[in-house]
C-alpha atoms as a PDB file:
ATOM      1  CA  UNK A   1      15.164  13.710   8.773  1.00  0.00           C
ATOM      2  CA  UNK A   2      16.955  15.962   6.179  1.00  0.00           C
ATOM      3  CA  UNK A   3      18.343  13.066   4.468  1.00  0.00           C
ATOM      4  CA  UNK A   4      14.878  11.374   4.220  1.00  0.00           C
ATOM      5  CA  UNK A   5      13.698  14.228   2.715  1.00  0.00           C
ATOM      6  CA  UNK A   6      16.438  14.478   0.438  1.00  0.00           C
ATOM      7  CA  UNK A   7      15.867  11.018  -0.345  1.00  0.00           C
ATOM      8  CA  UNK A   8      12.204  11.302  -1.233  1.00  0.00           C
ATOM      9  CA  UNK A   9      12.923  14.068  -3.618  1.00  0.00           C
ATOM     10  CA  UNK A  10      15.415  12.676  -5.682  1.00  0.00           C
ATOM     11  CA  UNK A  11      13.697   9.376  -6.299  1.00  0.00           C
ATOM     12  CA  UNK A  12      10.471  11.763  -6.681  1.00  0.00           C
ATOM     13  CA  UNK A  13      12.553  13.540  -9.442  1.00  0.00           C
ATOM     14  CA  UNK A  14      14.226  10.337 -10.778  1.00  0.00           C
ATOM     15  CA  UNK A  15      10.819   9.420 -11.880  1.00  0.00           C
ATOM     16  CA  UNK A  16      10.222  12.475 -13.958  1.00  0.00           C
ATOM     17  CA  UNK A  17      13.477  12.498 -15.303  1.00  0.00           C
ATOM     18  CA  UNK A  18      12.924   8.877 -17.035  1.00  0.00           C
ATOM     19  CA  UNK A  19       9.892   9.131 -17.622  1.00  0.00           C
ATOM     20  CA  UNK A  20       9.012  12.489 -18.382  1.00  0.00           C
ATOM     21  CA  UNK A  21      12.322  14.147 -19.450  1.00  0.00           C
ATOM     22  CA  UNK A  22      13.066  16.687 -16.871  1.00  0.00           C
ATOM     23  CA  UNK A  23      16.879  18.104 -16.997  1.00  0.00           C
ATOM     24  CA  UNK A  24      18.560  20.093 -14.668  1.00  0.00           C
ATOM     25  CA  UNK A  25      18.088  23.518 -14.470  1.00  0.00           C
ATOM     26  CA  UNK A  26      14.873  22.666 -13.196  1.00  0.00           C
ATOM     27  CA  UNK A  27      12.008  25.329 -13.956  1.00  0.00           C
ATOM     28  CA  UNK A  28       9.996  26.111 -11.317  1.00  0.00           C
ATOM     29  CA  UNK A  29       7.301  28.376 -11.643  1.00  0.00           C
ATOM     30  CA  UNK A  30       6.209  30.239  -8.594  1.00  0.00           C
ATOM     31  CA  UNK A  31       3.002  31.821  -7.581  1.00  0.00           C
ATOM     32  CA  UNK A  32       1.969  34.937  -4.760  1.00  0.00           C
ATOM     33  CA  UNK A  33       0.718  32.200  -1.856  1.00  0.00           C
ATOM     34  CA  UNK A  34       3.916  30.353  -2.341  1.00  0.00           C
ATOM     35  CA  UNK A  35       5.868  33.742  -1.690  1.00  0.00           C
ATOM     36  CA  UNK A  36       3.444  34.639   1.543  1.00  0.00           C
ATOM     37  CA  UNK A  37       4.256  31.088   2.926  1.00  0.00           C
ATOM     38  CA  UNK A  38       8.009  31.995   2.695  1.00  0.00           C
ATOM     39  CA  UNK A  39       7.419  35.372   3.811  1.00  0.00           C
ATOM     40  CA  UNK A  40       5.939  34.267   6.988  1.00  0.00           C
ATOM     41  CA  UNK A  41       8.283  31.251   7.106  1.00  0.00           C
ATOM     42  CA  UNK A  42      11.598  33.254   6.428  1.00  0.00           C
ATOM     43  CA  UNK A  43      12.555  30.815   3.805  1.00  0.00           C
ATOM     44  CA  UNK A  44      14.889  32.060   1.136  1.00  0.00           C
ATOM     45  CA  UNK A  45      13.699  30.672  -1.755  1.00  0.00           C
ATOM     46  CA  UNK A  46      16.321  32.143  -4.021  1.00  0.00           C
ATOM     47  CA  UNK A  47      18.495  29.861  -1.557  1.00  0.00           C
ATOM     48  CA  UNK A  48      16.275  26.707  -0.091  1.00  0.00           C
ATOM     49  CA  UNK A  49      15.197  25.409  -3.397  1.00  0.00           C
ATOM     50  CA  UNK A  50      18.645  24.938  -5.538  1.00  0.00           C
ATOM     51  CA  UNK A  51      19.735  22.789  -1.817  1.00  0.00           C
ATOM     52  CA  UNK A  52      16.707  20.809  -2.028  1.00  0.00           C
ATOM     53  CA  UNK A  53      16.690  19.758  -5.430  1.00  0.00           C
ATOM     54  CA  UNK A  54      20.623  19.493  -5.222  1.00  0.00           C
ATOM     55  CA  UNK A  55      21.258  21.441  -8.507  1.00  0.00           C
ATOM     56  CA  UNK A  56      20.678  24.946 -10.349  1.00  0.00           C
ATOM     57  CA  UNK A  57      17.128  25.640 -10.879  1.00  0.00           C
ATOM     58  CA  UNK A  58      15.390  28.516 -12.541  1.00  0.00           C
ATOM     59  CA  UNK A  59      12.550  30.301 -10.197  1.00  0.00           C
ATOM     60  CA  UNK A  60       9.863  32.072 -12.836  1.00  0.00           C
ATOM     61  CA  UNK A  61       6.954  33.778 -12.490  1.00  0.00           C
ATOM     62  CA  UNK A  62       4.293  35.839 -14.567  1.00  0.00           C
ATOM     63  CA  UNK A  63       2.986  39.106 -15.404  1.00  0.00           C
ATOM     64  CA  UNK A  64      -0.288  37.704 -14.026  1.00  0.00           C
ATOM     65  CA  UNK A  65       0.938  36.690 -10.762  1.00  0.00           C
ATOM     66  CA  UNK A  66       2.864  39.625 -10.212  1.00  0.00           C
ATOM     67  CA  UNK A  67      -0.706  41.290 -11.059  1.00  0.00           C
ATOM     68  CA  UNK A  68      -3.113  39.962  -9.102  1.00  0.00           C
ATOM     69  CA  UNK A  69      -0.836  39.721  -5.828  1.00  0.00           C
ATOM     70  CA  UNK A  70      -0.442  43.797  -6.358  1.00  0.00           C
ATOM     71  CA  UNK A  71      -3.988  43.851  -6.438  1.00  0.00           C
ATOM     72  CA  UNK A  72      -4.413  43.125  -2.270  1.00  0.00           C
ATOM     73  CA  UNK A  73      -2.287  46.200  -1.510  1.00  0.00           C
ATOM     74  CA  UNK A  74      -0.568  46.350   1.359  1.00  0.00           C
ATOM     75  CA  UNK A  75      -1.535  42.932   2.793  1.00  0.00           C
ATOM     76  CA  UNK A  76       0.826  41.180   0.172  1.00  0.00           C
ATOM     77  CA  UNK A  77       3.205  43.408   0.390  1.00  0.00           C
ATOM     78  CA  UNK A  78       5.762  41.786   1.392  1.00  0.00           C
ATOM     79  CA  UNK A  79       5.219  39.147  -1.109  1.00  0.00           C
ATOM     80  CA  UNK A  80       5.211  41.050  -4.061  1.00  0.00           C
ATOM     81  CA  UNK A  81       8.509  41.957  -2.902  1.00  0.00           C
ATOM     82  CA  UNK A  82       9.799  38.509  -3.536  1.00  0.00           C
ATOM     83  CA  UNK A  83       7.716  37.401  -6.299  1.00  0.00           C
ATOM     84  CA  UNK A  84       9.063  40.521  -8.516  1.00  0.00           C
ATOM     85  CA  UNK A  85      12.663  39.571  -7.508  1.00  0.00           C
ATOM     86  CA  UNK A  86      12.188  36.565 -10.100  1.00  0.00           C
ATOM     87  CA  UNK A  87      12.370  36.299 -13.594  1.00  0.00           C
ATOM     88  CA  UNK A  88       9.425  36.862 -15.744  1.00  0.00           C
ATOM     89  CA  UNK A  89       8.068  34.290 -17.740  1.00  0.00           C
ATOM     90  CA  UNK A  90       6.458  35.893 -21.184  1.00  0.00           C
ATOM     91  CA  UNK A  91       2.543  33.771 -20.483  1.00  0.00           C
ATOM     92  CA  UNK A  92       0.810  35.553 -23.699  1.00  0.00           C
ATOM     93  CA  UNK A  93      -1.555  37.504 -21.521  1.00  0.00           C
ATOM     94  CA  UNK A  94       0.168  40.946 -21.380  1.00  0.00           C
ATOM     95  CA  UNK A  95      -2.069  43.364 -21.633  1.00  0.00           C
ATOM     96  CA  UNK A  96      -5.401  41.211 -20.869  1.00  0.00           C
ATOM     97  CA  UNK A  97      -4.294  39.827 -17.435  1.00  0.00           C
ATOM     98  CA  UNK A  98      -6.219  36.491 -16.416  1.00  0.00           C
ATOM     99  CA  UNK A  99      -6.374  35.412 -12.432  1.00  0.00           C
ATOM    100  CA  UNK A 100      -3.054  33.725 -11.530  1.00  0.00           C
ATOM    101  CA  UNK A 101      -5.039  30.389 -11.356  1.00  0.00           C
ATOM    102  CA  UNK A 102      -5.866  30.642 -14.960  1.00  0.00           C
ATOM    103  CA  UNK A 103      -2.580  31.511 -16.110  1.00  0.00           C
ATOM    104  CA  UNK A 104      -0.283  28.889 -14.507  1.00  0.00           C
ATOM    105  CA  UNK A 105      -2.808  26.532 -16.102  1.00  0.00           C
ATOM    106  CA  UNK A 106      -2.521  27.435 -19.369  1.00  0.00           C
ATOM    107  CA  UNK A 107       1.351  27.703 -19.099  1.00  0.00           C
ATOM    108  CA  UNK A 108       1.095  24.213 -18.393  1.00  0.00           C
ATOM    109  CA  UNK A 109      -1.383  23.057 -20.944  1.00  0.00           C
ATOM    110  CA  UNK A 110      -2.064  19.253 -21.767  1.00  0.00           C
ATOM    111  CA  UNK A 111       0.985  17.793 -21.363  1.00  0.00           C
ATOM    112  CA  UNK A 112       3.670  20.176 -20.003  1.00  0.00           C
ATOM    113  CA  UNK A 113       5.853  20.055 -22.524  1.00  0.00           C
ATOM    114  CA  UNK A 114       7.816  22.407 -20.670  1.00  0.00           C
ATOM    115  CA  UNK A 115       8.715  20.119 -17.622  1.00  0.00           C
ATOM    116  CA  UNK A 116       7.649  23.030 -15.394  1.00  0.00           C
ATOM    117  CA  UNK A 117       7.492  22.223 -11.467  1.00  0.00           C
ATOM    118  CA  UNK A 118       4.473  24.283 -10.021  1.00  0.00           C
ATOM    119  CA  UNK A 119       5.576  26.443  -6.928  1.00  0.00           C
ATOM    120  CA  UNK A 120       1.982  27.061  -4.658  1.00  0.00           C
ATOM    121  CA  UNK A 121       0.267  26.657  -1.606  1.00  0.00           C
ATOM    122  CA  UNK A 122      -2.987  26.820  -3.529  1.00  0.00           C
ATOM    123  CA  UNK A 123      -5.203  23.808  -2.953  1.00  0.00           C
ATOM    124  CA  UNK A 124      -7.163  23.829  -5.765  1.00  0.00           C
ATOM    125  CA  UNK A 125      -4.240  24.692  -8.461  1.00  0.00           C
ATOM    126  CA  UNK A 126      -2.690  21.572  -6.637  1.00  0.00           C
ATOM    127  CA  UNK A 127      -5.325  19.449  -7.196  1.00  0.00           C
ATOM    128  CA  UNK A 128      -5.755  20.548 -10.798  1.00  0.00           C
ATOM    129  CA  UNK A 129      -2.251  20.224 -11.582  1.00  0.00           C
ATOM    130  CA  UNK A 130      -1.910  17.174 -10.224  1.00  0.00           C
ATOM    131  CA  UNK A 131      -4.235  16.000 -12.727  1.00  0.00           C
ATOM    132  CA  UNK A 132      -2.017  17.016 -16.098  1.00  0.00           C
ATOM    133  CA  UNK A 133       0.795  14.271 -16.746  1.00  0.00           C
ATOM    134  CA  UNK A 134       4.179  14.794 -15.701  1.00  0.00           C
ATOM    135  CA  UNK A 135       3.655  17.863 -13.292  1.00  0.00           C
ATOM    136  CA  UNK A 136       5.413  17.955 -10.251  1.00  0.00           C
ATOM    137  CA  UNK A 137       3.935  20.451  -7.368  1.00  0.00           C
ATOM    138  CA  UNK A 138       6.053  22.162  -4.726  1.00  0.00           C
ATOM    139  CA  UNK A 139       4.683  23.527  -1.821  1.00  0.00           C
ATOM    140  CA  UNK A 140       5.561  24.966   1.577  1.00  0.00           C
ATOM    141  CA  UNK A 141       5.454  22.711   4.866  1.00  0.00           C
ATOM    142  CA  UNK A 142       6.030  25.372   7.480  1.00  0.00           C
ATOM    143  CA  UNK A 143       9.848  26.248   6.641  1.00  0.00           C
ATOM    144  CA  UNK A 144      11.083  23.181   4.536  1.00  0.00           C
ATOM    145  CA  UNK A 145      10.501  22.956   0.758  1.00  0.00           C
ATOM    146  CA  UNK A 146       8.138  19.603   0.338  1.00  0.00           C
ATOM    147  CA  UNK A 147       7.540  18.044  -2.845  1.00  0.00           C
ATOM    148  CA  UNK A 148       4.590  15.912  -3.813  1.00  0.00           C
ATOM    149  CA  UNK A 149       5.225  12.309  -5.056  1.00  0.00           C
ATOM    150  CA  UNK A 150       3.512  11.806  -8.309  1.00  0.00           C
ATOM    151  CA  UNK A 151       0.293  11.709  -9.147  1.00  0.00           C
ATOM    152  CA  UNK A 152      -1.891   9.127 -10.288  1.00  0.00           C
ATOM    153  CA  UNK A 153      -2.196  10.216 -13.613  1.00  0.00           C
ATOM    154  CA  UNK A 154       1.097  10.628 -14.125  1.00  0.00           C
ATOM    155  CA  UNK A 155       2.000   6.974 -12.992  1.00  0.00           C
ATOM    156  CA  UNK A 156      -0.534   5.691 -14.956  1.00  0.00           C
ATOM    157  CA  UNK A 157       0.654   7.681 -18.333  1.00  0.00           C
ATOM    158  CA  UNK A 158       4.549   6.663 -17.384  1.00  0.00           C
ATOM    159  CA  UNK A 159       3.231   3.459 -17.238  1.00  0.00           C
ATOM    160  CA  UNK A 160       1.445   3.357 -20.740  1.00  0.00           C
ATOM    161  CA  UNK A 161       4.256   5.089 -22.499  1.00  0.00           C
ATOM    162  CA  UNK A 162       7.024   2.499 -21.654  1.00  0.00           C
ATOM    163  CA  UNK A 163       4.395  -0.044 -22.671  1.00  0.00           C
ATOM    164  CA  UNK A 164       4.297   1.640 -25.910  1.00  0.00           C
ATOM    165  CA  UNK A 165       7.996   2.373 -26.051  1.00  0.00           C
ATOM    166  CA  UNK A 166       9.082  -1.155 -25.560  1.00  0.00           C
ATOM    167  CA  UNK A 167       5.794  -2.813 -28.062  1.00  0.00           C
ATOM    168  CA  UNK A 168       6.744  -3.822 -31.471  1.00  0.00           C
ATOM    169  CA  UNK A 169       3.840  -1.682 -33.401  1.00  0.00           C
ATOM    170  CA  UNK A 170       2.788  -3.345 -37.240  1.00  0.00           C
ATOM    171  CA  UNK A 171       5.424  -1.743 -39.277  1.00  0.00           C
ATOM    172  CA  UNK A 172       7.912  -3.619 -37.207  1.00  0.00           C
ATOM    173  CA  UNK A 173       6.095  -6.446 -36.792  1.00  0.00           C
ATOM    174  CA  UNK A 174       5.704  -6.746 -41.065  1.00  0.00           C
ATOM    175  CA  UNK A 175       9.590  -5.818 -41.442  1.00  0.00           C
ATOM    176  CA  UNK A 176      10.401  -8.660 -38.936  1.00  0.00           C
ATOM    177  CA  UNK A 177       8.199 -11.131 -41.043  1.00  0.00           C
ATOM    178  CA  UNK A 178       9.962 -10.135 -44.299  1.00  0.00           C
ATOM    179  CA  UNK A 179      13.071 -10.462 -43.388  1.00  0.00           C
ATOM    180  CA  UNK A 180      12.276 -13.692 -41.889  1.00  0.00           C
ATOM    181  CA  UNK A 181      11.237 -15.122 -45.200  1.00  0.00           C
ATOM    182  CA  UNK A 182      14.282 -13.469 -46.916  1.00  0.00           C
ATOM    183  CA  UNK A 183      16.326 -15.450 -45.201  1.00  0.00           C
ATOM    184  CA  UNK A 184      14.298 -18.102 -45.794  1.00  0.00           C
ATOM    185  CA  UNK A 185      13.222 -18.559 -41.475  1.00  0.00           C
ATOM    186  CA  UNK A 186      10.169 -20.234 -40.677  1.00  0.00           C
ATOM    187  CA  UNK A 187       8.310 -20.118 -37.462  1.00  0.00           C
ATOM    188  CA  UNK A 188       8.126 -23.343 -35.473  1.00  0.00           C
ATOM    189  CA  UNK A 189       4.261 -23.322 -34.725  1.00  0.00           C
ATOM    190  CA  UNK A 190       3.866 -26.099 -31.668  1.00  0.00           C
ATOM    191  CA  UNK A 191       1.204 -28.731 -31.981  1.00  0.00           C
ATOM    192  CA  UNK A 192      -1.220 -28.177 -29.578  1.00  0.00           C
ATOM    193  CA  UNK A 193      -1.121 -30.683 -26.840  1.00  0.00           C
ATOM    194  CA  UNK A 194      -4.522 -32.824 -26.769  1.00  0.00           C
ATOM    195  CA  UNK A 195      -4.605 -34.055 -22.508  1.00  0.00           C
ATOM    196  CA  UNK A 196      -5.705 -37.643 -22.773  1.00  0.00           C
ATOM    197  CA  UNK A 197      -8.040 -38.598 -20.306  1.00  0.00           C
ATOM    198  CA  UNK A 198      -7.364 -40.881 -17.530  1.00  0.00           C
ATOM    199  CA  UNK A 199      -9.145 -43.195 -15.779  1.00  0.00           C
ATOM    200  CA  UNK A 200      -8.959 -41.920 -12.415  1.00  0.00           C
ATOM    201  CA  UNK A 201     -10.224 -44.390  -9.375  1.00  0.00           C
ATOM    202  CA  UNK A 202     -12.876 -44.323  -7.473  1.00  0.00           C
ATOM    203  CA  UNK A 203     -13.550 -41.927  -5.073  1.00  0.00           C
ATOM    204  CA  UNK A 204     -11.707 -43.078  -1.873  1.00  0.00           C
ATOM    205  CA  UNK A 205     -14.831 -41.367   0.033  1.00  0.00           C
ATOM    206  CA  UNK A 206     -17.168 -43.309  -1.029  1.00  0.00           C
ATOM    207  CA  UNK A 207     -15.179 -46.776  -0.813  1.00  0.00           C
ATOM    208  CA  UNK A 208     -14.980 -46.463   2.971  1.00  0.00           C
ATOM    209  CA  UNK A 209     -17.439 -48.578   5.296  1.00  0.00           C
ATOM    210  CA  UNK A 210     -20.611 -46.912   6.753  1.00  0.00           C
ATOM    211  CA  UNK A 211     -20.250 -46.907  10.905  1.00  0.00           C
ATOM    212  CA  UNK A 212     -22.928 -49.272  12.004  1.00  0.00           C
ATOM    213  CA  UNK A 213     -25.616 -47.385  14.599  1.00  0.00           C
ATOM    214  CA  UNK A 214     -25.409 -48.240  17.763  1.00  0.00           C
ATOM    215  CA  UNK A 215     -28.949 -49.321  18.872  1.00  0.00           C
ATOM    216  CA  UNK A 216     -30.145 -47.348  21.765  1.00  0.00           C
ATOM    217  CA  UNK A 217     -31.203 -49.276  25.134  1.00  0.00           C
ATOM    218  CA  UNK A 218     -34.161 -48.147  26.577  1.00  0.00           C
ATOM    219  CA  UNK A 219     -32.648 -47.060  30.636  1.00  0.00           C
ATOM    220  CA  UNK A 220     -34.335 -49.566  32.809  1.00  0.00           C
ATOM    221  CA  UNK A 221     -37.124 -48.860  34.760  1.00  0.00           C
ATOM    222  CA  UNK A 222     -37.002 -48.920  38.299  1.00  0.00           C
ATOM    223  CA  UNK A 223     -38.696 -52.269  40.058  1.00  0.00           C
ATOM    224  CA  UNK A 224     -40.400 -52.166  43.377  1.00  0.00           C
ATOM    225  CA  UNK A 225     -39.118 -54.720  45.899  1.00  0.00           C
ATOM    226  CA  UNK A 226     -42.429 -55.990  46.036  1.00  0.00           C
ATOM    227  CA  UNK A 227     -43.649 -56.874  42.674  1.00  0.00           C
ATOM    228  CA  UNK A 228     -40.474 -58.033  40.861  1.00  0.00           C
ATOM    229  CA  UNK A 229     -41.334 -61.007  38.115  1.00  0.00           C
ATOM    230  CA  UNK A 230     -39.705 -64.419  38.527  1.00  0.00           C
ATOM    231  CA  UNK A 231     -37.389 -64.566  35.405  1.00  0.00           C
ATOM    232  CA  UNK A 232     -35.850 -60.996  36.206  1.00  0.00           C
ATOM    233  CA  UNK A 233     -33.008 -61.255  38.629  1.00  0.00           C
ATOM    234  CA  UNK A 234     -32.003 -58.157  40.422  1.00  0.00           C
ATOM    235  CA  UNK A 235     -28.849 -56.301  39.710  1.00  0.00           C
ATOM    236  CA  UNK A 236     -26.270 -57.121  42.384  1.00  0.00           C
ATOM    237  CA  UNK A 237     -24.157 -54.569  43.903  1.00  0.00           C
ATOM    238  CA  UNK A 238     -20.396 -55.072  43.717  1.00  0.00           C
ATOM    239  CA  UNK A 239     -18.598 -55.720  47.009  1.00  0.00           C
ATOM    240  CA  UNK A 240     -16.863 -53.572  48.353  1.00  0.00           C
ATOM    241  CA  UNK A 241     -13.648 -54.813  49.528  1.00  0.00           C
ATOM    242  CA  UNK A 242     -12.448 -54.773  53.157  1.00  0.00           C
ATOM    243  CA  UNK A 243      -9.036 -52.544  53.827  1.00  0.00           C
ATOM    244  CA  UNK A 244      -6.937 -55.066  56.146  1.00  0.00           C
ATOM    245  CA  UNK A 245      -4.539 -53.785  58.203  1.00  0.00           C
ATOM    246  CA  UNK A 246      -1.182 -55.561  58.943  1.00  0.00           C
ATOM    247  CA  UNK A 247      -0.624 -55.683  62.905  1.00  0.00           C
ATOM    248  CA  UNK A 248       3.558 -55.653  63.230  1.00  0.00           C
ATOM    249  CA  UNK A 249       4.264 -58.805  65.120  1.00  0.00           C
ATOM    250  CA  UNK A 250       6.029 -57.229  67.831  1.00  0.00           C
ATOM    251  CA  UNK A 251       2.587 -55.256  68.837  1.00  0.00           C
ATOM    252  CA  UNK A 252       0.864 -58.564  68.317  1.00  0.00           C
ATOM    253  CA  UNK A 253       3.315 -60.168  71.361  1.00  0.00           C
ATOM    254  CA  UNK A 254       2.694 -57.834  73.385  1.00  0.00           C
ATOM    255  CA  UNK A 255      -1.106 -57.707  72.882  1.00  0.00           C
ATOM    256  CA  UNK A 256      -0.783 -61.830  73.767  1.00  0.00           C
ATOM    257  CA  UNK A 257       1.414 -60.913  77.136  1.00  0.00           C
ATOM    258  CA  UNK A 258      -1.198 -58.902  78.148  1.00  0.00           C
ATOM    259  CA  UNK A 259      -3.841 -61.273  77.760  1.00  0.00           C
ATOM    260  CA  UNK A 260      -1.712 -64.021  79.733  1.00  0.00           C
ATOM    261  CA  UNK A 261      -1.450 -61.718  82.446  1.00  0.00           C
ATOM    262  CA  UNK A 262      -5.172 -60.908  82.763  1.00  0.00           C
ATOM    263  CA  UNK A 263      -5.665 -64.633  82.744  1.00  0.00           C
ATOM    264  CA  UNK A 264      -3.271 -65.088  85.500  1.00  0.00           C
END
């Protein structure tokens, strides 16, 4: 299982790398539900994630985040211990803190240039990440580190750019032309082929005979025994043929002896 996993997450990453640009250290930005989840887990993040992505990373976080999970007291305790372990991101909100939600967002803007990974076991921030190019989202299934394979959105941009990366755009396309006629090139242009028509046969369908009807007979009507007119003979029966029996001779002797002695 752990090298399926393994598996999945390096193909999952070789997509973003080629496509998207991400280089190792990975930046992963973490928020507080992701650190609750390994709280109650008793994952070491500082330890689990470098393994899982099978190089260095760098685990960030905000002042916001750090914020708003000090704001539920003593329930989060715990995991404001191990979101303030991690390095502080500078998010442009000090001072005016936004909800963590709001933040992480905005740290990933449009297009994340930034190649950030999103750390969270928020479904919503999922969701909405998962809707911005290029944005990988980490989450928490029970102990194990799980990554999310792309998104649509960022399949369908992939796919677009190499489309555009590979096209030969007008300025090209002009340069190609002139140099064409510099060296004095000219484009074979193919006649168009005209498809003569040919006489096809006739349709074999059509050419085959029509099956005659058979005429239906009326069933005859029964004829009394009585009444039966003189130039209607009646339907005779077939025989039935007698089974004979071969008598050995031997029987047939002594049948005769018999007989002889009646007689006698």
């Amino acid at each position: 299982m752990k090298i399926a996993r393994y598996k999945k997450v390096h193909r999952y990453m070789n997509f973003f790398r080629n496509s998207y640009g991400f280089r190792l250290p990975y930046q992963i930005l973490i928020d507080g539900t992701f650190c609750v989840a390994a709280k109650k887990g008793k994952v070491n993040i500082a330890e689990q994630l470098p393994k899982y992505f099978g190089g260095p990373v760098k685990i960030l976080t905000t002042q916001c985040v750090i914020l708003e999970t000090e704001n539920f007291g003593k329930q989060l305790f715990s995991a404001l211990v191990i979101v303030k372990q991690f390095k502080h991101h500078r998010c442009g909100h000090e001072g005016k803190p936004i909800p963590a939600f709001e933040c992480l967002m905005s740290m990933l803007g449009a297009k994340n240039e930034n190649r950030y990974i999103i750390a969270t076991q928020d479904f919503i921030l999922q969701k909405a990440a998962s809707h911005i190019p290029g944005v990988p989202v980490l989450y928490l299934h029970e102990q194990t580190p799980t990554l999310k394979p792309p998104s649509e959105t960022s399949t369908r941009m992939a796919n677009l750019s190499g489309r555009e990366r590979f096209a030969v755009n007008e300025v090209q396309r002009e340069a190609l032309l002139a140099n064409k006629k510099r060296l004095g090139i000219e484009e074979e242009v193919q006649p168009e082929r005209k498809h003569r028509k040919r006489f096809k046969g006739p349709n074999p369908l059509s050419c085959k005979k029509k099956k005659k009807k058979q005429q239906q007979q009326p069933p005859p009507q029964p004829i009394s025994s009585g009444s039966m007119p003189n130039n209607v003979e009646p339907e005779l029966k077939p025989k039935r043929k007698r089974k004979r029996t071969k008598i050995p001779q031997h029987i047939k002797e002594h049948f005769r002896e018999m007989l002889n002695n009646k007689d006698k």
